[in-house]
PDB file of N, CA and C in Angstrom:
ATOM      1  N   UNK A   1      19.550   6.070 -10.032  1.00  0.00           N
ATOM      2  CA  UNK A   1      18.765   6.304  -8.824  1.00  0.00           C
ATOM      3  C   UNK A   1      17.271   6.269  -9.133  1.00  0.00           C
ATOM      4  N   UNK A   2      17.248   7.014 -10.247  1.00  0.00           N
ATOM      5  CA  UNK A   2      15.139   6.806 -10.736  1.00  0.00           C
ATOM      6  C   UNK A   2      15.220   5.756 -10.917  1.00  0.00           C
ATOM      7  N   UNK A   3      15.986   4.793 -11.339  1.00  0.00           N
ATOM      8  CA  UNK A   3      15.196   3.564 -11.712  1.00  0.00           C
ATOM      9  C   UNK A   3      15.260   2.412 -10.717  1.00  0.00           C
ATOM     10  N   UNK A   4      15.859   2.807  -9.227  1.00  0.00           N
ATOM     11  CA  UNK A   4      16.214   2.236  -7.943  1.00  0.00           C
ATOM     12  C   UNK A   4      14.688   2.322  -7.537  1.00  0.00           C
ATOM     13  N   UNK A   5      14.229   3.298  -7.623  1.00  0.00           N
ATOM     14  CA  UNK A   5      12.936   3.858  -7.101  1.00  0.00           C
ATOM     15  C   UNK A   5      11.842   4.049  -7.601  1.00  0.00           C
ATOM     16  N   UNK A   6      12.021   3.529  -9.176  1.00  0.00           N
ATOM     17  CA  UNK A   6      11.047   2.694 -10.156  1.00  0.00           C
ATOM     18  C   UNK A   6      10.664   1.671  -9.612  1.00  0.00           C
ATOM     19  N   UNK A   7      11.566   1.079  -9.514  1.00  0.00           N
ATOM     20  CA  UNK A   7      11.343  -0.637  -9.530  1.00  0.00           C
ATOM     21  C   UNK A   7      10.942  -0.804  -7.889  1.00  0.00           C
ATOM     22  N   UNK A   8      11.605  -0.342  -7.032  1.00  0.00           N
ATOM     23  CA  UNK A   8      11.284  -0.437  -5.601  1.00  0.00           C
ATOM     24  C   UNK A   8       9.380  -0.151  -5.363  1.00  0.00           C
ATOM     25  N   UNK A   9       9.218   1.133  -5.750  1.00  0.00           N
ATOM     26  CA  UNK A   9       7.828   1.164  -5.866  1.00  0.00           C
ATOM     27  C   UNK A   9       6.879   0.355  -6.765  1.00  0.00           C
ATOM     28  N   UNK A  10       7.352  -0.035  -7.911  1.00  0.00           N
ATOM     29  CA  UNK A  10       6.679  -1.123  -8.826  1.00  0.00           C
ATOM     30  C   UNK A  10       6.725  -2.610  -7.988  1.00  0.00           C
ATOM     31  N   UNK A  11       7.815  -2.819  -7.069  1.00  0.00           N
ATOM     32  CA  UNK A  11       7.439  -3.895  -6.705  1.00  0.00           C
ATOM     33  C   UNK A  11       6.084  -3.732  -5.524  1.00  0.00           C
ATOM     34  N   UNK A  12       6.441  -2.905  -4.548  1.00  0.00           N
ATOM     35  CA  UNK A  12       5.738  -2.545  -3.372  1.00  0.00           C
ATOM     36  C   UNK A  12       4.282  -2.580  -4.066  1.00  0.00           C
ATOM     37  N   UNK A  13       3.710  -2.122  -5.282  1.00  0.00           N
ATOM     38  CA  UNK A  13       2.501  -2.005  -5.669  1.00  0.00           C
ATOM     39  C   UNK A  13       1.955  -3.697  -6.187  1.00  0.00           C
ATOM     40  N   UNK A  14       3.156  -4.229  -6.931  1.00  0.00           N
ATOM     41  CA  UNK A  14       3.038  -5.802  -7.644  1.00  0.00           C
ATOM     42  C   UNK A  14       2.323  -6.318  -6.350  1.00  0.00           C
ATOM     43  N   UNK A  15       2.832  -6.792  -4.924  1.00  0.00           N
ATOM     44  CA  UNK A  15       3.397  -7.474  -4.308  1.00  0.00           C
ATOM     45  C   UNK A  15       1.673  -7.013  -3.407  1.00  0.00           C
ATOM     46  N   UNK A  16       1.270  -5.818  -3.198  1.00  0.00           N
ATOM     47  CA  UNK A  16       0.190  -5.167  -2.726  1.00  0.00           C
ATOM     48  C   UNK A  16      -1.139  -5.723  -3.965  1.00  0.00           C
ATOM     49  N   UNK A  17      -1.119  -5.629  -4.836  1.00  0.00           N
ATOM     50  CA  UNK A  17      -2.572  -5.370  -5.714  1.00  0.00           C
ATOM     51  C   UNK A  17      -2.397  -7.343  -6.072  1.00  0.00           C
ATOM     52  N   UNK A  18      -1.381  -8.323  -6.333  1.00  0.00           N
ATOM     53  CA  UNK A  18      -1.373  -9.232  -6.238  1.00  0.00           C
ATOM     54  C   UNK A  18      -1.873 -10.215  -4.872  1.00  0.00           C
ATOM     55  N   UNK A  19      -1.494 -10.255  -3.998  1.00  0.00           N
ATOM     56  CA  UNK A  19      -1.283 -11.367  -3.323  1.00  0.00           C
ATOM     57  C   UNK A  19      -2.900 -11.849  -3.058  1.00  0.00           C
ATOM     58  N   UNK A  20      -2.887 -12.627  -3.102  1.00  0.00           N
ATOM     59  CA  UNK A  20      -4.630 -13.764  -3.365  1.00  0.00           C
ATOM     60  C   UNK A  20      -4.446 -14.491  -1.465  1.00  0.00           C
ATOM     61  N   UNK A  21      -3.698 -14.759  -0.983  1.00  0.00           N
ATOM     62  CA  UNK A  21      -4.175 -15.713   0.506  1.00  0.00           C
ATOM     63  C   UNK A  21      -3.477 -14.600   1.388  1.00  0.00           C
ATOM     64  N   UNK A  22      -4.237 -13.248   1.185  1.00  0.00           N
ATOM     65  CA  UNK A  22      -3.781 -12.357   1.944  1.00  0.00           C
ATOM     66  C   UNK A  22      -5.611 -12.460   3.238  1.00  0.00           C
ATOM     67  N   UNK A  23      -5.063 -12.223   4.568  1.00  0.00           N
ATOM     68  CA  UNK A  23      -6.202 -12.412   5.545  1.00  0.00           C
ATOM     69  C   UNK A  23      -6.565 -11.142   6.344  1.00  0.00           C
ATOM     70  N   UNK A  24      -6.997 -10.250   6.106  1.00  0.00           N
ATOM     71  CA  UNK A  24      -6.856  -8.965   6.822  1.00  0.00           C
ATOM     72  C   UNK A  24      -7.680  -8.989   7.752  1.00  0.00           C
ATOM     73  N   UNK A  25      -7.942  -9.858   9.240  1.00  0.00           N
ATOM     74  CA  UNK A  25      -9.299  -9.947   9.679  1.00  0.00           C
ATOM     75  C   UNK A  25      -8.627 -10.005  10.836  1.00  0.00           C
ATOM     76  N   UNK A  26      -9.381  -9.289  12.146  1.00  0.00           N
ATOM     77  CA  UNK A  26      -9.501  -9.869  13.646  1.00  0.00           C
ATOM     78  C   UNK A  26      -9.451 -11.265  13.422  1.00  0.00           C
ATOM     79  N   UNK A  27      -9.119 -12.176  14.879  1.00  0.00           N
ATOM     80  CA  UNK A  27      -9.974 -13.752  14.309  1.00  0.00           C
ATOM     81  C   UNK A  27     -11.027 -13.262  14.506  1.00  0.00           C
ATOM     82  N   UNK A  28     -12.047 -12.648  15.331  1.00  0.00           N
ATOM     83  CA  UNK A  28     -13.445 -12.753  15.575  1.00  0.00           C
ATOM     84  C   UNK A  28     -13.983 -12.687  14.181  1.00  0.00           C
ATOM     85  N   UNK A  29     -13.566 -11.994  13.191  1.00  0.00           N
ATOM     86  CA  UNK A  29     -14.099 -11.409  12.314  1.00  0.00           C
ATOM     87  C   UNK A  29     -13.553 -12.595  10.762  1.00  0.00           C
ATOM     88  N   UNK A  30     -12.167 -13.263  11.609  1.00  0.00           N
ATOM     89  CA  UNK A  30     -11.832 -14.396  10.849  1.00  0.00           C
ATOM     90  C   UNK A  30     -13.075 -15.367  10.643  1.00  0.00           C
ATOM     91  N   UNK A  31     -13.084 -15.857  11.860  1.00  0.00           N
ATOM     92  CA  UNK A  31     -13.874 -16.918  12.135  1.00  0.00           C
ATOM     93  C   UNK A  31     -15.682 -16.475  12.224  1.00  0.00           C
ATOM     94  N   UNK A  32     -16.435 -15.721  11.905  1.00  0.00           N
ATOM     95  CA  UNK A  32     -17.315 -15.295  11.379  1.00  0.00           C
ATOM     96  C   UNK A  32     -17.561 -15.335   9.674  1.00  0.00           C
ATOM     97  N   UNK A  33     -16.200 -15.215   9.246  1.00  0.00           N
ATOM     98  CA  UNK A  33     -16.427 -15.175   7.760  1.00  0.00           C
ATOM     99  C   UNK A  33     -16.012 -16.461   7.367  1.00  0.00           C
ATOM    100  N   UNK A  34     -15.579 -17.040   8.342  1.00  0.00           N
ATOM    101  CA  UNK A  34     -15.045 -18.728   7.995  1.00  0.00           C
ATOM    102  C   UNK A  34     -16.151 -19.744   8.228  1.00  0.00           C
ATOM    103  N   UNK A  35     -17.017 -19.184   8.720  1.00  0.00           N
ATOM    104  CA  UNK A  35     -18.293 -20.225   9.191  1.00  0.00           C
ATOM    105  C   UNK A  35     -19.798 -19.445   8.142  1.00  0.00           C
ATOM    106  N   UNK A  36     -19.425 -18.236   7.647  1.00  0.00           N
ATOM    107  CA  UNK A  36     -19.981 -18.087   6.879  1.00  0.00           C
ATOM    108  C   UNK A  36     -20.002 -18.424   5.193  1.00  0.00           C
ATOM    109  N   UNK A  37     -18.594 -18.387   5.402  1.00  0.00           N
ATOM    110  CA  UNK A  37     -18.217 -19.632   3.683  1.00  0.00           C
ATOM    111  C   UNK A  37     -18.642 -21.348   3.952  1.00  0.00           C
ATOM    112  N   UNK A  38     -18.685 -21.662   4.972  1.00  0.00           N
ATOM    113  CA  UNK A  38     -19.275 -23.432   5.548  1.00  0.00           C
ATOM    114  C   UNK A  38     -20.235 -23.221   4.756  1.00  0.00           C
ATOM    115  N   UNK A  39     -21.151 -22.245   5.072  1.00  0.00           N
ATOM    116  CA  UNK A  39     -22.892 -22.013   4.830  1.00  0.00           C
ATOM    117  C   UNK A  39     -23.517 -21.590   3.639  1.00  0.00           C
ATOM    118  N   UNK A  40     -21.898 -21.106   3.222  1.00  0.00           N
ATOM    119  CA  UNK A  40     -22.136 -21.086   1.372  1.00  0.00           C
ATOM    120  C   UNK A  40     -22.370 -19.440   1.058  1.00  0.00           C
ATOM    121  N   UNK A  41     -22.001 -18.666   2.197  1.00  0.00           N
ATOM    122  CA  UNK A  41     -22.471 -16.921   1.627  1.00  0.00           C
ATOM    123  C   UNK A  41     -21.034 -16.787   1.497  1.00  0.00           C
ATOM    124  N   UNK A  42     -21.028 -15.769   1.011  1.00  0.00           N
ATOM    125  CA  UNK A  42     -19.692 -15.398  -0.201  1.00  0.00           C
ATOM    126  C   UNK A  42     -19.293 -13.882   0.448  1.00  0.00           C
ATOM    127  N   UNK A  43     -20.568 -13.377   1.336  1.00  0.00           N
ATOM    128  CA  UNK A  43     -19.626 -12.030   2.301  1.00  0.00           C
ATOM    129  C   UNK A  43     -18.185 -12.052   2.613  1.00  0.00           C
ATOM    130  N   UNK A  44     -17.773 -13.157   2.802  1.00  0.00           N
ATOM    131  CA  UNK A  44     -16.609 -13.378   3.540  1.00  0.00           C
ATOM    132  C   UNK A  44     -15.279 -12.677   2.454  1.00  0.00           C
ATOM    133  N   UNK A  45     -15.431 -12.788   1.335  1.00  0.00           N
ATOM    134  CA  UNK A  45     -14.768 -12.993   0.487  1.00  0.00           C
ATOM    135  C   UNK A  45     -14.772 -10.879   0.220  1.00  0.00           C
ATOM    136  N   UNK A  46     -16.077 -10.610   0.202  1.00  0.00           N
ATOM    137  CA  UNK A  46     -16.178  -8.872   0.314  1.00  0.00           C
ATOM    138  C   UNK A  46     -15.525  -8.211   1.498  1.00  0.00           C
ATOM    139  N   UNK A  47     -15.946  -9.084   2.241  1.00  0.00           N
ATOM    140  CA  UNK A  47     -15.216  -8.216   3.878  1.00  0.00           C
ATOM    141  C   UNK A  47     -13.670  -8.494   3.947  1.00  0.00           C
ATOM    142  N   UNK A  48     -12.963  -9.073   3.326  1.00  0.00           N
ATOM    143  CA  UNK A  48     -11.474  -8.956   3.101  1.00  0.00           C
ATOM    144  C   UNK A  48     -11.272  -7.995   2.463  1.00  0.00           C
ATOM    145  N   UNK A  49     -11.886  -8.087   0.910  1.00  0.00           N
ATOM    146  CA  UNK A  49     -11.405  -7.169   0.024  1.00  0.00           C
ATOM    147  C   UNK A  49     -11.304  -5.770   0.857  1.00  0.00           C
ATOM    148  N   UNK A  50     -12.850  -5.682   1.167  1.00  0.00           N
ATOM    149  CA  UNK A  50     -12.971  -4.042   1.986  1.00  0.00           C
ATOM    150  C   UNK A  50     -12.122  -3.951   3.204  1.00  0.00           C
ATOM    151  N   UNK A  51     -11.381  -4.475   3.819  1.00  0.00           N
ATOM    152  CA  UNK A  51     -10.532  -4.327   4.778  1.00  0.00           C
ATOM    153  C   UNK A  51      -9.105  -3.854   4.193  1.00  0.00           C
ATOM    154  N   UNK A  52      -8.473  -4.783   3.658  1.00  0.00           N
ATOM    155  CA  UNK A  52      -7.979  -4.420   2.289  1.00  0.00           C
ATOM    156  C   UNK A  52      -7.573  -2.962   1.739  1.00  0.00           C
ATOM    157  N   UNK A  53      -8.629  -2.659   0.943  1.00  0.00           N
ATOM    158  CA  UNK A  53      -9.415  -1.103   0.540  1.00  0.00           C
ATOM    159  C   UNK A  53      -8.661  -0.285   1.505  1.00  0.00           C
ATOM    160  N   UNK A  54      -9.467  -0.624   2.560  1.00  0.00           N
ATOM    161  CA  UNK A  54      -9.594   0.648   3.520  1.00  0.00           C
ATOM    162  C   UNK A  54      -7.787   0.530   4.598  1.00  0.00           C
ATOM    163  N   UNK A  55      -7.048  -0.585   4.215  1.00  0.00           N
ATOM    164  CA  UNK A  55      -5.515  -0.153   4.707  1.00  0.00           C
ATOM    165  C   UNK A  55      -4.928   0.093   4.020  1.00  0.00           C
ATOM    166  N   UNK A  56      -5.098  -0.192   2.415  1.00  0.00           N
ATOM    167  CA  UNK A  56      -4.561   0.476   0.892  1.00  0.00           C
ATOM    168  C   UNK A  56      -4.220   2.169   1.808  1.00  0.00           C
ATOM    169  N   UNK A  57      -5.257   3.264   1.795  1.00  0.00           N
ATOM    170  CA  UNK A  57      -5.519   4.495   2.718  1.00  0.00           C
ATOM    171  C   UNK A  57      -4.253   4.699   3.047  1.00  0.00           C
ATOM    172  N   UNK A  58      -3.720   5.018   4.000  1.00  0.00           N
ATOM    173  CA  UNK A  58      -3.076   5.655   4.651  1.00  0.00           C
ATOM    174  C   UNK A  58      -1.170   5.006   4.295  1.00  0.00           C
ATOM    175  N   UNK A  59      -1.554   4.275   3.472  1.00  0.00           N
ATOM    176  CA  UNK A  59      -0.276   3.678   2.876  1.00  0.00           C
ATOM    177  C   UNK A  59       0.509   4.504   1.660  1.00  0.00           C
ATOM    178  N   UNK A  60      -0.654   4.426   0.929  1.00  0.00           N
ATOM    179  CA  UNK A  60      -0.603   5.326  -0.165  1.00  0.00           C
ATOM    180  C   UNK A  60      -0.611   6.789   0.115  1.00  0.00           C
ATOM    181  N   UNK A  61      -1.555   7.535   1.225  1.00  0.00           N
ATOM    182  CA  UNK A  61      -0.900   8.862   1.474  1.00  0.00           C
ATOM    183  C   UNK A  61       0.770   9.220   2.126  1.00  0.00           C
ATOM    184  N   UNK A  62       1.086   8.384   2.306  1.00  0.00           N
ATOM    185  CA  UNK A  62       2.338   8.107   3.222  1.00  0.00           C
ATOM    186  C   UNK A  62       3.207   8.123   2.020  1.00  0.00           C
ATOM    187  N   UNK A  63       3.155   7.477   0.935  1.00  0.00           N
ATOM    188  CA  UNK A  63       4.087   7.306  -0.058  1.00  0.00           C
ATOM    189  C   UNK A  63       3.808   8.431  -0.858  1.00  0.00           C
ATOM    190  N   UNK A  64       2.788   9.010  -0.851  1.00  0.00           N
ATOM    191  CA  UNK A  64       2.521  10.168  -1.806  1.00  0.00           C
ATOM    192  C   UNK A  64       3.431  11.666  -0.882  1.00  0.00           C
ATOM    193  N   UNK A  65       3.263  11.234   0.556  1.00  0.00           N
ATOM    194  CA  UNK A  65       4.191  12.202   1.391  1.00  0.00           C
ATOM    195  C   UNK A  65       5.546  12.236   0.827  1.00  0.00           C
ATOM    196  N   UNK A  66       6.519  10.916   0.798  1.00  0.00           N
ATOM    197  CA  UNK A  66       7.649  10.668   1.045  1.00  0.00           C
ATOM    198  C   UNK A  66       7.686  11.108  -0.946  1.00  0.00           C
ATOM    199  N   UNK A  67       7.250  10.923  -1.717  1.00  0.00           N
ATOM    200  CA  UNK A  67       7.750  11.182  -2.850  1.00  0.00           C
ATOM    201  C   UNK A  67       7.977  12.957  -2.938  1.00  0.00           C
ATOM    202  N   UNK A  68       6.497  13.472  -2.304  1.00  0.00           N
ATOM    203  CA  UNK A  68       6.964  14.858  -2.234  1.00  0.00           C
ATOM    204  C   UNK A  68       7.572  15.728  -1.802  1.00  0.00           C
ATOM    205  N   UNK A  69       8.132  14.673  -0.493  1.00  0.00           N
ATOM    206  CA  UNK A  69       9.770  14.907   0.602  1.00  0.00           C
ATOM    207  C   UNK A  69      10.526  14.827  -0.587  1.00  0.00           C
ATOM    208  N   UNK A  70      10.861  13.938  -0.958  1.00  0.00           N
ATOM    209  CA  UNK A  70      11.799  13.377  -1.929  1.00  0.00           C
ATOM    210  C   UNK A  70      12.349  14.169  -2.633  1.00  0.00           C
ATOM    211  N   UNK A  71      11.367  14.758  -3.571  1.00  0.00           N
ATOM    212  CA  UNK A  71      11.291  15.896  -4.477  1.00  0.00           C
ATOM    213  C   UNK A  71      11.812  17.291  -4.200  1.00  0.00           C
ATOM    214  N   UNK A  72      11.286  17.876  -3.237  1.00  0.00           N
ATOM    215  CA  UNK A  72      11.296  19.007  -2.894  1.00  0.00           C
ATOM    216  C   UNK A  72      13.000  19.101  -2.246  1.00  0.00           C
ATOM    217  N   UNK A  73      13.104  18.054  -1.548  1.00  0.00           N
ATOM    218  CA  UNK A  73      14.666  18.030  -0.855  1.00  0.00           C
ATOM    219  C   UNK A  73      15.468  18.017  -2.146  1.00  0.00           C
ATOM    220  N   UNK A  74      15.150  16.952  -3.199  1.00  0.00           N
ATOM    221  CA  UNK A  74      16.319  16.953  -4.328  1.00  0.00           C
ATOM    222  C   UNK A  74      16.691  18.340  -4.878  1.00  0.00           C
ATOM    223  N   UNK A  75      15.745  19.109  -5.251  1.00  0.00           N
ATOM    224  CA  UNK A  75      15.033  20.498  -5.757  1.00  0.00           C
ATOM    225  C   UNK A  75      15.919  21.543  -4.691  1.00  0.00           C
ATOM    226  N   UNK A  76      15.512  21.271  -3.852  1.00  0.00           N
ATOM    227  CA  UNK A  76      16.343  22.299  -2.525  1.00  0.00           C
ATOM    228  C   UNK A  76      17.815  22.319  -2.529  1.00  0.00           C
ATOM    229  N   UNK A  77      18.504  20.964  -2.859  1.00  0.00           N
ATOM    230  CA  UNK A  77      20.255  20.739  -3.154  1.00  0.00           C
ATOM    231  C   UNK A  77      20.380  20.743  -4.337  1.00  0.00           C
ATOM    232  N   UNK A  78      19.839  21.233  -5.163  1.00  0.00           N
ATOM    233  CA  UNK A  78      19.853  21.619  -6.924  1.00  0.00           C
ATOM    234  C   UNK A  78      20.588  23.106  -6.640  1.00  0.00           C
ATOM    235  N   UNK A  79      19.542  23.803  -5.442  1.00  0.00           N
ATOM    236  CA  UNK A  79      19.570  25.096  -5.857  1.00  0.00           C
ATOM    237  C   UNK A  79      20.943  25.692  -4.587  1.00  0.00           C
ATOM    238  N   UNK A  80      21.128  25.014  -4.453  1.00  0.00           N
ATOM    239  CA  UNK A  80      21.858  25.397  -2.958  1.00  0.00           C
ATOM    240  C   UNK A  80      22.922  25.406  -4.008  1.00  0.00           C
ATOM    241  N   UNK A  81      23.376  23.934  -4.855  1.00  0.00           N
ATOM    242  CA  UNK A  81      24.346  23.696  -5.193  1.00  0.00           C
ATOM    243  C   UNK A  81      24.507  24.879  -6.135  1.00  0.00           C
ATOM    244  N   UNK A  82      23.480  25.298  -6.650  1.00  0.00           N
ATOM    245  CA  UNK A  82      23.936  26.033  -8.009  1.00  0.00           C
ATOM    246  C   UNK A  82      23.965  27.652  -7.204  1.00  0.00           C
ATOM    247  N   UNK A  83      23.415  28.041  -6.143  1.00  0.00           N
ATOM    248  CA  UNK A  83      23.977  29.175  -5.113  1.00  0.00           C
ATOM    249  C   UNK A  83      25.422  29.135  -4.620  1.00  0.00           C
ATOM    250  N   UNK A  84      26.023  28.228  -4.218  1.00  0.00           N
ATOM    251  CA  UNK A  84      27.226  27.773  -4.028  1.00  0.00           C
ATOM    252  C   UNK A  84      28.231  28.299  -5.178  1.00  0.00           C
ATOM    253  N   UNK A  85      28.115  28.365  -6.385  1.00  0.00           N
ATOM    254  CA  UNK A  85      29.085  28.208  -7.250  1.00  0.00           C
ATOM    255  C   UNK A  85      29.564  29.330  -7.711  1.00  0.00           C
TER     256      UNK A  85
END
């Protein structure tokens, strides 16, 4: 089971900190940074990353939730079980 949930999260992170033709943009905000690479400024290329960044956020507190669900529930039927006996 740990290593179900090794690898599940090792991929979710691979698959996140990898992908290169990822587009995180409104179009407005597409096509602003697409006419700004025509013109040769390289913002375009920062304002992904930082979009990026800033939905990384609430992904990662979410998984930091569910691991400490995780935990605490396993922990809770440890003790039940060993009250039980």
């Amino acid at each position: 089971m740990k290593q179900k949930v090794f690898f599940t999260i090792l991929f979710c992170v691979s698959t996140t900190l990898f992908l290169t033709a990822t587009y995180a943009q409104c179009p407005m905000c597409g096509e602003a940074a697409r006419t700004s690479l025509k013109e040769g400024n390289n913002t375009a290329i920062s304002l992904n990353a930082g979009i990026l960044y800033l939905l990384l956020g609430p992904y990662v507190l979410l998984m930091a939730g569910g691991v400490m669900w995780y935990r605490h529930r396993r922990r809770f039927k440890k003790m039940q079980a060993l009250n039980n006996s």
